[in-house]
N, C-alpha and C. Protein backbone atom coordinates (compact mmCIF):
# COMPACT_ATOMS: atom_id res chain seq x y z
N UNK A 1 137.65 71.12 -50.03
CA UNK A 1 137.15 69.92 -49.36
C UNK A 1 136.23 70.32 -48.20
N UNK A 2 135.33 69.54 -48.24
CA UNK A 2 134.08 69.98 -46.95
C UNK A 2 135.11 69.80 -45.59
N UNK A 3 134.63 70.86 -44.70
CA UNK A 3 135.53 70.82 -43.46
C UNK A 3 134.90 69.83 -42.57
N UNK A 4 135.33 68.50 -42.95
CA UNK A 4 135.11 67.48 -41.89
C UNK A 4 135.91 67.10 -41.11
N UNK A 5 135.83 66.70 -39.98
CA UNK A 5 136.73 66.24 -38.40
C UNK A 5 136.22 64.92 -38.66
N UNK A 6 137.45 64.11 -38.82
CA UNK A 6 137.30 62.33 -38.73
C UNK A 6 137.37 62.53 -37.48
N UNK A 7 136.55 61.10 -36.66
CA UNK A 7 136.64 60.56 -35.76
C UNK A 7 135.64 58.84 -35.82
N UNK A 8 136.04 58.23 -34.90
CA UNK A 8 135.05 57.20 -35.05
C UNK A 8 133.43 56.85 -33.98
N UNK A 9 133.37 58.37 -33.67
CA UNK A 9 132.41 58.11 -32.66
C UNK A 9 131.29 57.43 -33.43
N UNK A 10 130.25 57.06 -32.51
CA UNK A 10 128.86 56.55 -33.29
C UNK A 10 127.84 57.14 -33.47
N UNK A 11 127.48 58.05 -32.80
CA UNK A 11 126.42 58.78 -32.45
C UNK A 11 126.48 59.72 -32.18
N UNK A 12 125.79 61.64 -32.54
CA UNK A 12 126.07 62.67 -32.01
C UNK A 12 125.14 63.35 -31.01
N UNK A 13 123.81 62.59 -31.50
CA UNK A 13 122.72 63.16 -30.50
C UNK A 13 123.41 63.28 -29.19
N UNK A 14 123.78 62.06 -28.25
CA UNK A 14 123.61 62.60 -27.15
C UNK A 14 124.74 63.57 -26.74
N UNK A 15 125.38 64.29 -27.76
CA UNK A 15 126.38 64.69 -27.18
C UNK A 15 125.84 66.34 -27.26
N UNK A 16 125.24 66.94 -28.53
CA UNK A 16 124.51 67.56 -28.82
C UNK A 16 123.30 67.82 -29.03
N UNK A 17 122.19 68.79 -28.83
CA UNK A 17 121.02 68.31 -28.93
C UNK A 17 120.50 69.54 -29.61
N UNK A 18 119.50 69.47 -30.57
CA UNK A 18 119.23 70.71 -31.13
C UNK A 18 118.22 71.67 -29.91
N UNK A 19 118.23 72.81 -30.59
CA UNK A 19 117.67 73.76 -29.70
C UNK A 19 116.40 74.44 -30.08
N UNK A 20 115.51 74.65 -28.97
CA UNK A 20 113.92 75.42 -29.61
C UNK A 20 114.03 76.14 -30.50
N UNK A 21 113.65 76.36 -31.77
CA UNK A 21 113.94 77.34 -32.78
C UNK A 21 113.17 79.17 -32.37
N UNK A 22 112.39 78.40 -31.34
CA UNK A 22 111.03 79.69 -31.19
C UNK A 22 110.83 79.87 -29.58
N UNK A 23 111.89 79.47 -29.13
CA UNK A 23 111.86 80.16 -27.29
C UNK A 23 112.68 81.48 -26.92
N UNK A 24 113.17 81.74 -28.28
CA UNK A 24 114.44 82.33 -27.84
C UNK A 24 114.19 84.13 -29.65
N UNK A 25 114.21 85.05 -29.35
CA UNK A 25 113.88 85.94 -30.40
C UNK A 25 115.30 85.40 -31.28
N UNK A 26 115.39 85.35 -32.57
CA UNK A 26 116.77 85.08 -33.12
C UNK A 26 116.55 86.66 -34.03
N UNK A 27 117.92 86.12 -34.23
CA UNK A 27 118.21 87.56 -35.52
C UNK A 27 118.99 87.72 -36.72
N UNK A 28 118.72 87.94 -37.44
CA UNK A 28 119.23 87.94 -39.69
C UNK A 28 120.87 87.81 -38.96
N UNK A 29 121.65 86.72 -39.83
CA UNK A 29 123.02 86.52 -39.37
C UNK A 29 123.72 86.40 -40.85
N UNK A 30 124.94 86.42 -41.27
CA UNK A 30 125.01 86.26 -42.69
C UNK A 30 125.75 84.65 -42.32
N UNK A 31 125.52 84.17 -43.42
CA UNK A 31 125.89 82.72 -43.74
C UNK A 31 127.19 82.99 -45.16
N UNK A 32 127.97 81.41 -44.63
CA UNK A 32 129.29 81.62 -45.69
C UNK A 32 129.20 80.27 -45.86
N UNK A 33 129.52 79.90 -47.18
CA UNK A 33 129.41 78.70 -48.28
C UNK A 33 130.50 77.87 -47.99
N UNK A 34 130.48 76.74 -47.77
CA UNK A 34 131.25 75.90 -47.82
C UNK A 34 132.40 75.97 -49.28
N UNK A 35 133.65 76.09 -49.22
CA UNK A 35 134.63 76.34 -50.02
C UNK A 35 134.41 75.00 -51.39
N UNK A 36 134.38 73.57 -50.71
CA UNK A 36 134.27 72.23 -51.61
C UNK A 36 132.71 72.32 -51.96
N UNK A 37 131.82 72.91 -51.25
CA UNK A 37 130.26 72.44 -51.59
C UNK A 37 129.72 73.52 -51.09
N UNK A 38 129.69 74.40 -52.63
CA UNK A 38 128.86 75.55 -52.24
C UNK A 38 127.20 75.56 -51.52
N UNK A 39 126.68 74.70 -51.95
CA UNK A 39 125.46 74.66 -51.83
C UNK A 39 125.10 74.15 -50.25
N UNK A 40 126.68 74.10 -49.81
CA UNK A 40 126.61 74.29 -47.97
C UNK A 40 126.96 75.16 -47.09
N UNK A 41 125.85 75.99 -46.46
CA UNK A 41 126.22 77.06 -45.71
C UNK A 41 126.25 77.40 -43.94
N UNK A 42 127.13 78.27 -43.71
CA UNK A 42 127.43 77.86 -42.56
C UNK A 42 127.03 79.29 -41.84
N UNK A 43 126.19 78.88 -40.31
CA UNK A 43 125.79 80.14 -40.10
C UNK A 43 126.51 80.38 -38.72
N UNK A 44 126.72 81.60 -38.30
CA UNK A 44 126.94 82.27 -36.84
C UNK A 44 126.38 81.63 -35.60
N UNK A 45 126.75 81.42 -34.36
CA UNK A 45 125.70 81.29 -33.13
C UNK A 45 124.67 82.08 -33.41
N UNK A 46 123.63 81.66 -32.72
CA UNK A 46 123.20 83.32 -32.31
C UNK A 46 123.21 83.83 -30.43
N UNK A 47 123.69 84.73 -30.41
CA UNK A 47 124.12 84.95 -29.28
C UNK A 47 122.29 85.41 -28.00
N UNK A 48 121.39 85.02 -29.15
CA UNK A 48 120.45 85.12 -27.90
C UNK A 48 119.82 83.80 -27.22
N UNK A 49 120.80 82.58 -27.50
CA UNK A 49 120.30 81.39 -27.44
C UNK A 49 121.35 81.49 -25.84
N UNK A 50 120.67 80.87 -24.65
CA UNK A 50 121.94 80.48 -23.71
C UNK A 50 122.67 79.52 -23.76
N UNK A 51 123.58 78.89 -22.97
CA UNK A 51 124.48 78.09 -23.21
C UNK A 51 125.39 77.78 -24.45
N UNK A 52 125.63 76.81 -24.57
CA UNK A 52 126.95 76.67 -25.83
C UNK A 52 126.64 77.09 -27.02
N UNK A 53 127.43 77.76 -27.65
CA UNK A 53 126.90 77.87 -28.67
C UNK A 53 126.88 76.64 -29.69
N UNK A 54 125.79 77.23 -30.79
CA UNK A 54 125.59 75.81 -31.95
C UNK A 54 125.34 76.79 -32.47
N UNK A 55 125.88 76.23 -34.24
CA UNK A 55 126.31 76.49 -35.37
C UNK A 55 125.38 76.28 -36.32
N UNK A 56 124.15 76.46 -36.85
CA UNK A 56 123.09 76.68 -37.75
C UNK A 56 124.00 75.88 -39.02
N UNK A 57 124.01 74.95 -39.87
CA UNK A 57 124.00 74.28 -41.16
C UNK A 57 123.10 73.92 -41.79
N UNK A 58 122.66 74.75 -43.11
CA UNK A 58 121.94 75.08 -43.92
C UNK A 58 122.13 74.58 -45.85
N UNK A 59 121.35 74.41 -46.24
CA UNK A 59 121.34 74.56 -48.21
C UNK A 59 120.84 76.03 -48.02
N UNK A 60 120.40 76.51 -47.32
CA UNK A 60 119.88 78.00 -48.19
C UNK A 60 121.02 79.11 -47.67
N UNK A 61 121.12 79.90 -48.22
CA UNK A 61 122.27 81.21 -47.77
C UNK A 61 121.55 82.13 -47.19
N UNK A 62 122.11 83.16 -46.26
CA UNK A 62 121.21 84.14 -45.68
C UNK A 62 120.39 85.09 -47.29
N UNK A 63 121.02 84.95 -48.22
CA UNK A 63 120.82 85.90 -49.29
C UNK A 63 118.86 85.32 -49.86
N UNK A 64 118.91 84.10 -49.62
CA UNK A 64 117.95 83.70 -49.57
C UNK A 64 116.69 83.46 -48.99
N UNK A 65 116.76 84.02 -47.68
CA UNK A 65 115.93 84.73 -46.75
C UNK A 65 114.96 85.91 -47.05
N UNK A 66 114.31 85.75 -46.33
CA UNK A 66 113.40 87.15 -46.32
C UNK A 66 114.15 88.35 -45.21
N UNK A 67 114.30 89.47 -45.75
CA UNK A 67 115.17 90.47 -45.35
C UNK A 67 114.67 90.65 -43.82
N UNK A 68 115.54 90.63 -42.85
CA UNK A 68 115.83 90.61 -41.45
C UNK A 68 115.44 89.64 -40.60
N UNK A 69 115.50 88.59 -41.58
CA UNK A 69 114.89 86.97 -40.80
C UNK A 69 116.05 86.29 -40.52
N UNK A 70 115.71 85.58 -39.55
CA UNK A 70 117.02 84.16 -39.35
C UNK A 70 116.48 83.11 -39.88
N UNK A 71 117.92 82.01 -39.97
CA UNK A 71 117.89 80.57 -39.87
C UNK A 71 116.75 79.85 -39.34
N UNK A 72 116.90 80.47 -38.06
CA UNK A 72 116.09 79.70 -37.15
C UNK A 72 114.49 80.19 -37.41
N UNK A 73 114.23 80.72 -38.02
CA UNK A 73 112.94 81.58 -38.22
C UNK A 73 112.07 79.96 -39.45
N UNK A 74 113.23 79.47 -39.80
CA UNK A 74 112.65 78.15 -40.53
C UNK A 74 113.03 76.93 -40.51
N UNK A 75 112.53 76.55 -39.47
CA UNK A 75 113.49 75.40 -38.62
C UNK A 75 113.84 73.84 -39.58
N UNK A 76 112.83 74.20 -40.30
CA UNK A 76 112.71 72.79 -41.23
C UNK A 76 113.96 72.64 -42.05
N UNK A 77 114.46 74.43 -42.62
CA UNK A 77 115.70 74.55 -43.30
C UNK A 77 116.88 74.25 -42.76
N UNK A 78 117.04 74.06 -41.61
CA UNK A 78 118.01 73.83 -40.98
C UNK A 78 118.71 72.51 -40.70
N UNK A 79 119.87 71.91 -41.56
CA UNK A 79 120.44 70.61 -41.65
C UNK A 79 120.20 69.90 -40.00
N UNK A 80 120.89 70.74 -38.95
CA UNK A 80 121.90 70.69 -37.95
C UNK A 80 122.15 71.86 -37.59
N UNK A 81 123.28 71.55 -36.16
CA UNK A 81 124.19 71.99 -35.23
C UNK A 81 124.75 71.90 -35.44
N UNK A 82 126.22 72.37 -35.47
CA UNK A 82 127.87 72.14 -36.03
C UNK A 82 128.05 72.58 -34.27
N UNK A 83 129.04 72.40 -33.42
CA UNK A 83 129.79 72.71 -32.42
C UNK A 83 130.81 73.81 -32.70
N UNK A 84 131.10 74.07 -33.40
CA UNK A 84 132.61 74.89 -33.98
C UNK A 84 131.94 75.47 -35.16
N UNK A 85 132.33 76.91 -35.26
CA UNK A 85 131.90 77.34 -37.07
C UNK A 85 132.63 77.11 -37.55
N UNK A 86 131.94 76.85 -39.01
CA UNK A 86 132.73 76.38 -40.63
C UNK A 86 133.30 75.08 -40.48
N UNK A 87 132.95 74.34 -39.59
CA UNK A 87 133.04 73.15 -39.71
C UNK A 87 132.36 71.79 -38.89
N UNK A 88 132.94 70.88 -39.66
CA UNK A 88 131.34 69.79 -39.34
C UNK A 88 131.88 68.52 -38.79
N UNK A 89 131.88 68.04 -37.44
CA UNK A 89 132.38 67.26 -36.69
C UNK A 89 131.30 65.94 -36.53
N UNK A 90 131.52 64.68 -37.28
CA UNK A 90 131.03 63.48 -36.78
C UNK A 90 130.40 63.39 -35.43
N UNK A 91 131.37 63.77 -34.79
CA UNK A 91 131.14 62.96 -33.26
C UNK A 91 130.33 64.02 -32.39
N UNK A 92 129.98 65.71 -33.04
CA UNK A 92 129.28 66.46 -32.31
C UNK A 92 127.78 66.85 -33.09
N UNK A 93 127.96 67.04 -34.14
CA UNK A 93 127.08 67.21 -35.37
C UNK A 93 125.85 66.76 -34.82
N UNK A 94 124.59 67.89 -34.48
CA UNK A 94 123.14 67.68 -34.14
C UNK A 94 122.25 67.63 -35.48
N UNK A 95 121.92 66.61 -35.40
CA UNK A 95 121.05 66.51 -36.85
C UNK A 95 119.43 67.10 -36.17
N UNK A 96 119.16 67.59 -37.15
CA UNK A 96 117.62 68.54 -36.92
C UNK A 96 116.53 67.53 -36.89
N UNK A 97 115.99 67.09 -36.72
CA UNK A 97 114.52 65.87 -36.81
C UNK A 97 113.55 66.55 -37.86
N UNK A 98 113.48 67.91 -37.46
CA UNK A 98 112.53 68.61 -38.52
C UNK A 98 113.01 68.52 -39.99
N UNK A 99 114.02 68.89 -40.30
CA UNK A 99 114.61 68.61 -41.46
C UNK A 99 114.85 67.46 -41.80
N UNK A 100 114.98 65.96 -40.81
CA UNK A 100 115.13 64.44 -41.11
C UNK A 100 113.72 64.60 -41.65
N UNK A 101 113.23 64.91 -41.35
CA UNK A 101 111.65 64.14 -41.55
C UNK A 101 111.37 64.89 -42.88
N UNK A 102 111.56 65.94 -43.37
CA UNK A 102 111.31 66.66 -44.50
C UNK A 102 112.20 66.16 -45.96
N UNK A 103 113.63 65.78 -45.37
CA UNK A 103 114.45 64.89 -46.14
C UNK A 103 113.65 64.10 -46.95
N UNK A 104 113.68 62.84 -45.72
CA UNK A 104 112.43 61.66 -46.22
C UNK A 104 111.26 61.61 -47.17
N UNK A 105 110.55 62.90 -46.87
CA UNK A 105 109.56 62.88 -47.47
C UNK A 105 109.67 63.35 -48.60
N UNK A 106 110.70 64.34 -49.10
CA UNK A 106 111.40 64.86 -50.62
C UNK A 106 111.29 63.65 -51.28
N UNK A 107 112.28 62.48 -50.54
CA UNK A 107 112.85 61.31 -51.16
C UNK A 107 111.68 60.51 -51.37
N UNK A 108 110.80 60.53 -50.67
CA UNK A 108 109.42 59.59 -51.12
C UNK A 108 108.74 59.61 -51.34
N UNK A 109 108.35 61.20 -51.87
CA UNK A 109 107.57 61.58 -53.02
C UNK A 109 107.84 61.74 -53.91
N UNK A 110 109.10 62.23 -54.68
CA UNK A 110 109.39 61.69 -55.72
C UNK A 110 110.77 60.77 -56.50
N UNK A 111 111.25 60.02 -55.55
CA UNK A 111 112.32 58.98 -55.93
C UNK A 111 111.54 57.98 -56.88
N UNK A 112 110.15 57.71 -57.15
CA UNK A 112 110.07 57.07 -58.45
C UNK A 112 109.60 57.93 -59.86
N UNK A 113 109.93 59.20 -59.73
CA UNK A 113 109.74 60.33 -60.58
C UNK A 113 111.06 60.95 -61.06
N UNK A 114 111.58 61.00 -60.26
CA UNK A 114 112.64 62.01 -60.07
C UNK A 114 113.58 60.84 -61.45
N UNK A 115 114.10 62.72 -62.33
CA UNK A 115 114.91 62.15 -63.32
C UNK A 115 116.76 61.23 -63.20
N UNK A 116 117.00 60.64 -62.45
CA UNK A 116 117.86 59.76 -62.04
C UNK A 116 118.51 58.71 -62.42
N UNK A 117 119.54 59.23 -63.23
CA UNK A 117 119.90 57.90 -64.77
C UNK A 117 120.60 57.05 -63.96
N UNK A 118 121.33 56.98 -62.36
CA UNK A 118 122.35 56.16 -61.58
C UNK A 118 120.90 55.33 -61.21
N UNK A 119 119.91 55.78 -60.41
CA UNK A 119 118.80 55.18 -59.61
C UNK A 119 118.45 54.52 -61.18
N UNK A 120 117.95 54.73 -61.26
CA UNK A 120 117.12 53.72 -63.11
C UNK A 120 117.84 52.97 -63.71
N UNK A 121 119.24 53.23 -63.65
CA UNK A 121 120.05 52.01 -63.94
C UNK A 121 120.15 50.74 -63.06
N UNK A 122 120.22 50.84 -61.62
CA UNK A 122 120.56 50.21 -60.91
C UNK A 122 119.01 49.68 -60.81
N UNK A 123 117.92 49.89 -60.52
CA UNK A 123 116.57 49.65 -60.85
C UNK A 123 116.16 48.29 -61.79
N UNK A 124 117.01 48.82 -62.78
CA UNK A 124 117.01 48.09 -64.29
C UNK A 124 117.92 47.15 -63.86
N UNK A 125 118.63 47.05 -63.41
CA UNK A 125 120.13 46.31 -63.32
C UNK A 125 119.09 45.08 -62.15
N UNK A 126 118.48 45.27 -61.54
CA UNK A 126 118.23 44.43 -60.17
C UNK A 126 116.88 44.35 -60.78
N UNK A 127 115.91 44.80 -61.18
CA UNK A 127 114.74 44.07 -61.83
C UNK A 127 113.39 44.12 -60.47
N UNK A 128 113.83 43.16 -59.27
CA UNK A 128 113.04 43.27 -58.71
C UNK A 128 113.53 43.24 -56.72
N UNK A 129 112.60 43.32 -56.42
CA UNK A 129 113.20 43.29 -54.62
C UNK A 129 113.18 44.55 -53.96
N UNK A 130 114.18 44.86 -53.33
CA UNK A 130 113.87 46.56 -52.79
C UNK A 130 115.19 46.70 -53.02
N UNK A 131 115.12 48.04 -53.39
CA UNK A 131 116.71 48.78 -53.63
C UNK A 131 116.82 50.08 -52.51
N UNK A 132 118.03 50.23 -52.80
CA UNK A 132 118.66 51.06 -51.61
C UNK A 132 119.03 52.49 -52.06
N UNK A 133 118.19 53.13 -52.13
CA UNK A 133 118.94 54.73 -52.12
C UNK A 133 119.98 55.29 -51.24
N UNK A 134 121.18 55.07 -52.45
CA UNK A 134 122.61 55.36 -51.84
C UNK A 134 122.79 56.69 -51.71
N UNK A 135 123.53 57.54 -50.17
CA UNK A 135 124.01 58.56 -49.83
C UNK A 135 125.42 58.26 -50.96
N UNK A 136 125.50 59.43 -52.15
CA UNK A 136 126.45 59.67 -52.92
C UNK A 136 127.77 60.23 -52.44
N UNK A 137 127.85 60.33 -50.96
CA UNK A 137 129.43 61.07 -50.59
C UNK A 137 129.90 59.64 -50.24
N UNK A 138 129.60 58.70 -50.24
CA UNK A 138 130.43 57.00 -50.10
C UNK A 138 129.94 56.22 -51.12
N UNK A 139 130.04 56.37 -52.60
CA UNK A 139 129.33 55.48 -52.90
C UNK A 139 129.86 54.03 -53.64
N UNK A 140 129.17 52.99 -53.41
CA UNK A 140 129.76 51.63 -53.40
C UNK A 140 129.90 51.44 -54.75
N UNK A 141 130.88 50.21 -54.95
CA UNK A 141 131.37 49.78 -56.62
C UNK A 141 129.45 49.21 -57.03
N UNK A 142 129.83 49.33 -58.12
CA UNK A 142 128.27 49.12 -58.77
C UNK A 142 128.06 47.46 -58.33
N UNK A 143 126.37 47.59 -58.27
CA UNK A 143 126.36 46.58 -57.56
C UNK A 143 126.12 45.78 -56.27
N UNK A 144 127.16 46.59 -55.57
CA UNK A 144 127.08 46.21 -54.10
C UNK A 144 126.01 46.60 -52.84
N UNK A 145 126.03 46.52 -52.05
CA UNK A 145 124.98 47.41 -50.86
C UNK A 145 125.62 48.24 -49.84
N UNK A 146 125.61 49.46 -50.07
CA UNK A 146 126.41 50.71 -49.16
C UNK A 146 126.57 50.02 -47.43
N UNK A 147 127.39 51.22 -47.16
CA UNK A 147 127.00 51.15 -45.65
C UNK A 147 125.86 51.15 -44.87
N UNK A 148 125.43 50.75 -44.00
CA UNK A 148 124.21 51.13 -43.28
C UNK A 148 123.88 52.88 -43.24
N UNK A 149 125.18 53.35 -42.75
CA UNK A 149 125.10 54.80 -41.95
C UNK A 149 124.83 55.62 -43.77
N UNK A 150 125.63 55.08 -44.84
CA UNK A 150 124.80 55.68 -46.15
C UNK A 150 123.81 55.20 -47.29
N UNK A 151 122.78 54.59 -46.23
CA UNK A 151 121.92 54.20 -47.28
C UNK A 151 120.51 55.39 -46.43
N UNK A 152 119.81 56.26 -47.21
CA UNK A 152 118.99 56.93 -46.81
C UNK A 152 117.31 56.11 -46.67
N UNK A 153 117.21 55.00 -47.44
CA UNK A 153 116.17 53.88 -47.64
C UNK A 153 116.29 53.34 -48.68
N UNK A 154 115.01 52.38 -48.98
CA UNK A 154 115.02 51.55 -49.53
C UNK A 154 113.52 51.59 -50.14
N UNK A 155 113.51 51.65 -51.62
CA UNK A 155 111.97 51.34 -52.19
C UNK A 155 111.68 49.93 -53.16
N UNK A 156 110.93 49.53 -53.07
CA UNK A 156 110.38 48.64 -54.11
C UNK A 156 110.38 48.43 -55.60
N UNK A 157 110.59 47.27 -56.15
CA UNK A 157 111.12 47.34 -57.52
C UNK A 157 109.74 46.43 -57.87
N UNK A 158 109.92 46.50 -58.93
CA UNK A 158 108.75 45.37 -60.10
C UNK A 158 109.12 45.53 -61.33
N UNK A 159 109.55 44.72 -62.30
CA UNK A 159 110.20 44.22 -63.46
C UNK A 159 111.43 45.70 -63.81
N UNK A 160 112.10 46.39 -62.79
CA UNK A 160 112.88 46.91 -63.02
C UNK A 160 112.41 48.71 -62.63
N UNK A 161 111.07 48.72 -62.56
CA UNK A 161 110.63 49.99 -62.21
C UNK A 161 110.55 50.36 -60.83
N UNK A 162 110.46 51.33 -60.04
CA UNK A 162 110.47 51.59 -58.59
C UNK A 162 109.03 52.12 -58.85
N UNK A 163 108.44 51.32 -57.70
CA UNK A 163 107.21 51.51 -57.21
C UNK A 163 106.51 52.50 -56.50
N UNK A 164 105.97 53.52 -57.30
CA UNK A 164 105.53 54.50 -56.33
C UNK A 164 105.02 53.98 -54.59
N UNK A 165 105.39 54.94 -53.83
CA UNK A 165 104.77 55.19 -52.34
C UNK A 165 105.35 53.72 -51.37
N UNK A 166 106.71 53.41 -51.77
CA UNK A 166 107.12 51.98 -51.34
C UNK A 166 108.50 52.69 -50.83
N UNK A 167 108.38 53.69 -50.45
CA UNK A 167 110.06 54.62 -49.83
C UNK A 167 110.14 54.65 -48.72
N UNK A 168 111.17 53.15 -47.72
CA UNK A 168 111.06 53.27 -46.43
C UNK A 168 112.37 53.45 -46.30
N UNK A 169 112.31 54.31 -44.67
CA UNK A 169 113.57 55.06 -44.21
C UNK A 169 114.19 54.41 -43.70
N UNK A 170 115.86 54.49 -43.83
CA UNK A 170 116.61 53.54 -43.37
C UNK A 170 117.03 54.26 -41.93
N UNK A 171 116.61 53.72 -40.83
CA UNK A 171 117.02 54.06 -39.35
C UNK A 171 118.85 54.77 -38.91
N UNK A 172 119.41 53.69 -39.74
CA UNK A 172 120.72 53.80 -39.52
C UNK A 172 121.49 54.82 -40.46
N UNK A 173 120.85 55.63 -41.27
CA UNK A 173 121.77 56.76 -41.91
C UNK A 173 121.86 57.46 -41.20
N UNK A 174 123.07 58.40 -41.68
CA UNK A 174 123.78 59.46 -40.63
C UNK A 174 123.59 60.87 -41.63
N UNK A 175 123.53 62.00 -41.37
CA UNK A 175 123.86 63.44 -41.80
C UNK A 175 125.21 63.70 -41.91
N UNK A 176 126.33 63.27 -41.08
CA UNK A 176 127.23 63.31 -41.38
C UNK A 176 128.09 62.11 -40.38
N UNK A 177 129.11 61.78 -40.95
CA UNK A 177 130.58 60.25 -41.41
C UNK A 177 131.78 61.00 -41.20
N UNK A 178 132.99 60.48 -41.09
CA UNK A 178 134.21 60.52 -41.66
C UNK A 178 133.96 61.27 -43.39
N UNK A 179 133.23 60.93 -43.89
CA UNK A 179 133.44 61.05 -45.43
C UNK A 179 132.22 62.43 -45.36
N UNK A 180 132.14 63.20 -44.49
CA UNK A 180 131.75 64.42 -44.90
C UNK A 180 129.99 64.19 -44.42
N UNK A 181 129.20 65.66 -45.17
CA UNK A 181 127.55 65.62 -45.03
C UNK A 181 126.92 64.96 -46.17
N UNK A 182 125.84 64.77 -45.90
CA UNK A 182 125.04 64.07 -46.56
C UNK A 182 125.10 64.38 -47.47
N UNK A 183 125.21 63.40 -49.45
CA UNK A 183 124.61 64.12 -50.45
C UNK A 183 123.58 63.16 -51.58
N UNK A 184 122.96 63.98 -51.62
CA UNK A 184 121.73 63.78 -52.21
C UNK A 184 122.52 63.25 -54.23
N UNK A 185 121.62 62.91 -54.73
CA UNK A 185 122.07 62.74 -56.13
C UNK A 185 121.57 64.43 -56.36
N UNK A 186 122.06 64.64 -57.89
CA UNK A 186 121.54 66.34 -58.50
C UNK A 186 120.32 66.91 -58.43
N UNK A 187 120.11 65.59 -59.14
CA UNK A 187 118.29 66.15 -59.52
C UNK A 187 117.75 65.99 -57.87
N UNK A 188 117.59 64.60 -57.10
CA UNK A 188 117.48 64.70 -55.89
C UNK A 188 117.31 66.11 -55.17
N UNK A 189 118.51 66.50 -55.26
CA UNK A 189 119.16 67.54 -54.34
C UNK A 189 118.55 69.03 -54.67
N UNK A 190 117.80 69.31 -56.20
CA UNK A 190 117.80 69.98 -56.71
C UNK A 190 116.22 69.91 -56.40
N UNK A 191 115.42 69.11 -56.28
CA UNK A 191 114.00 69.46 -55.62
C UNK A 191 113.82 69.28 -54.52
N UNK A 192 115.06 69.38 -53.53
CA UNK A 192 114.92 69.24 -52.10
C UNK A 192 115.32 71.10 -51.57
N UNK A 193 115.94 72.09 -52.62
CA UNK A 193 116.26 72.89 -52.22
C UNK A 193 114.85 73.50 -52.92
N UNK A 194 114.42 73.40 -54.20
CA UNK A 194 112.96 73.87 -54.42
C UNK A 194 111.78 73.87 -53.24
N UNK A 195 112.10 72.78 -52.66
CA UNK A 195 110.87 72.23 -51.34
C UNK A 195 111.42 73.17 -50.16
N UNK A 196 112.50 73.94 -50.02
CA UNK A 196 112.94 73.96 -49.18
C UNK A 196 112.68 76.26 -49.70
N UNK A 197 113.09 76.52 -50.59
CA UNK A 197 112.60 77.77 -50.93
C UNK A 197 111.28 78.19 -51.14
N UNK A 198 110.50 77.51 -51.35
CA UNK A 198 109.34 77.38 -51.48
C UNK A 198 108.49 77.68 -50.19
N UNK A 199 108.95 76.93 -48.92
CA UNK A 199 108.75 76.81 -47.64
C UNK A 199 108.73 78.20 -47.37
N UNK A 200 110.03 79.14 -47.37
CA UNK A 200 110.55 79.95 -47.09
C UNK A 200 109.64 81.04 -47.86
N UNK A 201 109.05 80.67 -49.46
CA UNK A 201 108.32 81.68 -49.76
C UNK A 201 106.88 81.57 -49.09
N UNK A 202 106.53 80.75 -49.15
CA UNK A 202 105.01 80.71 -48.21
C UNK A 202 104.92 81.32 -46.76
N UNK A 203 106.34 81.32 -46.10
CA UNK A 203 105.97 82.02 -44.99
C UNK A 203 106.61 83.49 -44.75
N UNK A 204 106.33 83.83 -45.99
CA UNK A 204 106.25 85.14 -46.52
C UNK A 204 105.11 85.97 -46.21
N UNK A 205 104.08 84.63 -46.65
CA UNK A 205 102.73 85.24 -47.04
C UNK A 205 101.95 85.61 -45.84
């Protein structure tokens, strides 16, 4: 099970705040996989940052790096802050902006492409209006309209099809709930880590 800390706070920003990725020299740290969700990894402080430490949460593993690079060397890859390693606290949890914003744009370039038999059903099922791309770690009886904190946006329908370039962001989603981190559908999830290695190979070059 993902190591989540229930609580009912509302908000983590102000409690945590992410940190310059590039004020501070960082250094290659190894990362360890979430036990319930491999494809979540959890990294070390790094001890050349001052003050408290924060906890690097990642999709990519150090193995996936370019040899003697950090986390922080690609800030975009970086989910969040965790407060505590190997685990992921609601009420402290720093969500990255660089990575919000890269999220988004995965999702709205290709959420009317992307192969998605739950999204195309529900599409088909509602015909027309705007639909809600549901965060899959809460997801509602068919039908219904998620929580605020797990709906990631909302795009445009026309006789059952989703409308290219109509993918607006829902303000009120969270990175992480009571019910754990964010998850993407497969395929979703599966060209968000392509966009996200890819990154990592270009600044290779």
């Amino acid at each position: 099970m993902l190591s989540v800390i229930r609580t009912n706070a509302l908000r983590p920003s102000a409690l945590l705040k992410p940190f310059s990725t590039t004020a501070f020299l960082s250094t290659s740290r190894k990362s360890t996989p979430d036990k319930s969700r491999p494809d979540v990894h959890y990294y070390a402080a790094d001890d050349n940052q001052p003050g408290s430490k924060k906890y690097p949460v990642s999709f990519l593993s150090d193995k996936e790096l370019p040899s003697g690079s950090a986390i922080e060397d690609f800030p975009r890859a970086v989910i969040g802050w965790s407060a505590s390693e190997g685990e992921i606290n609601p009420r402290t949890f720093a969500e990255n902006e660089e990575f919000a914003d890269l999220l988004h744009k995965v999702i709205g370039d290709n959420v009317d492409k992307v192969d998605d038999s739950s999204l195309k059903g529900m599409a088909e099922w509602q015909q027309e209006g705007w639909l809600h791309v549901a965060d899959e770690r809460n997801p509602p009886p068919w039908g219904r309209i998620p929580l605020p904190e797990d709906i990631f946006g909302s795009v445009l329908l026309s006789k059952g099809i989703i409308q290219p370039n109509t993918y607006q962001r829902m303000p009120s989603h969270r990175f992480v709930t009571s019910n754990g981190l964010f998850q993407l559908s497969n395929p979703m999830q599966n060209i968000l880590r392509s966009t996200l290695l890819e990154e990592v190979k270009q600044s290779k070059k």
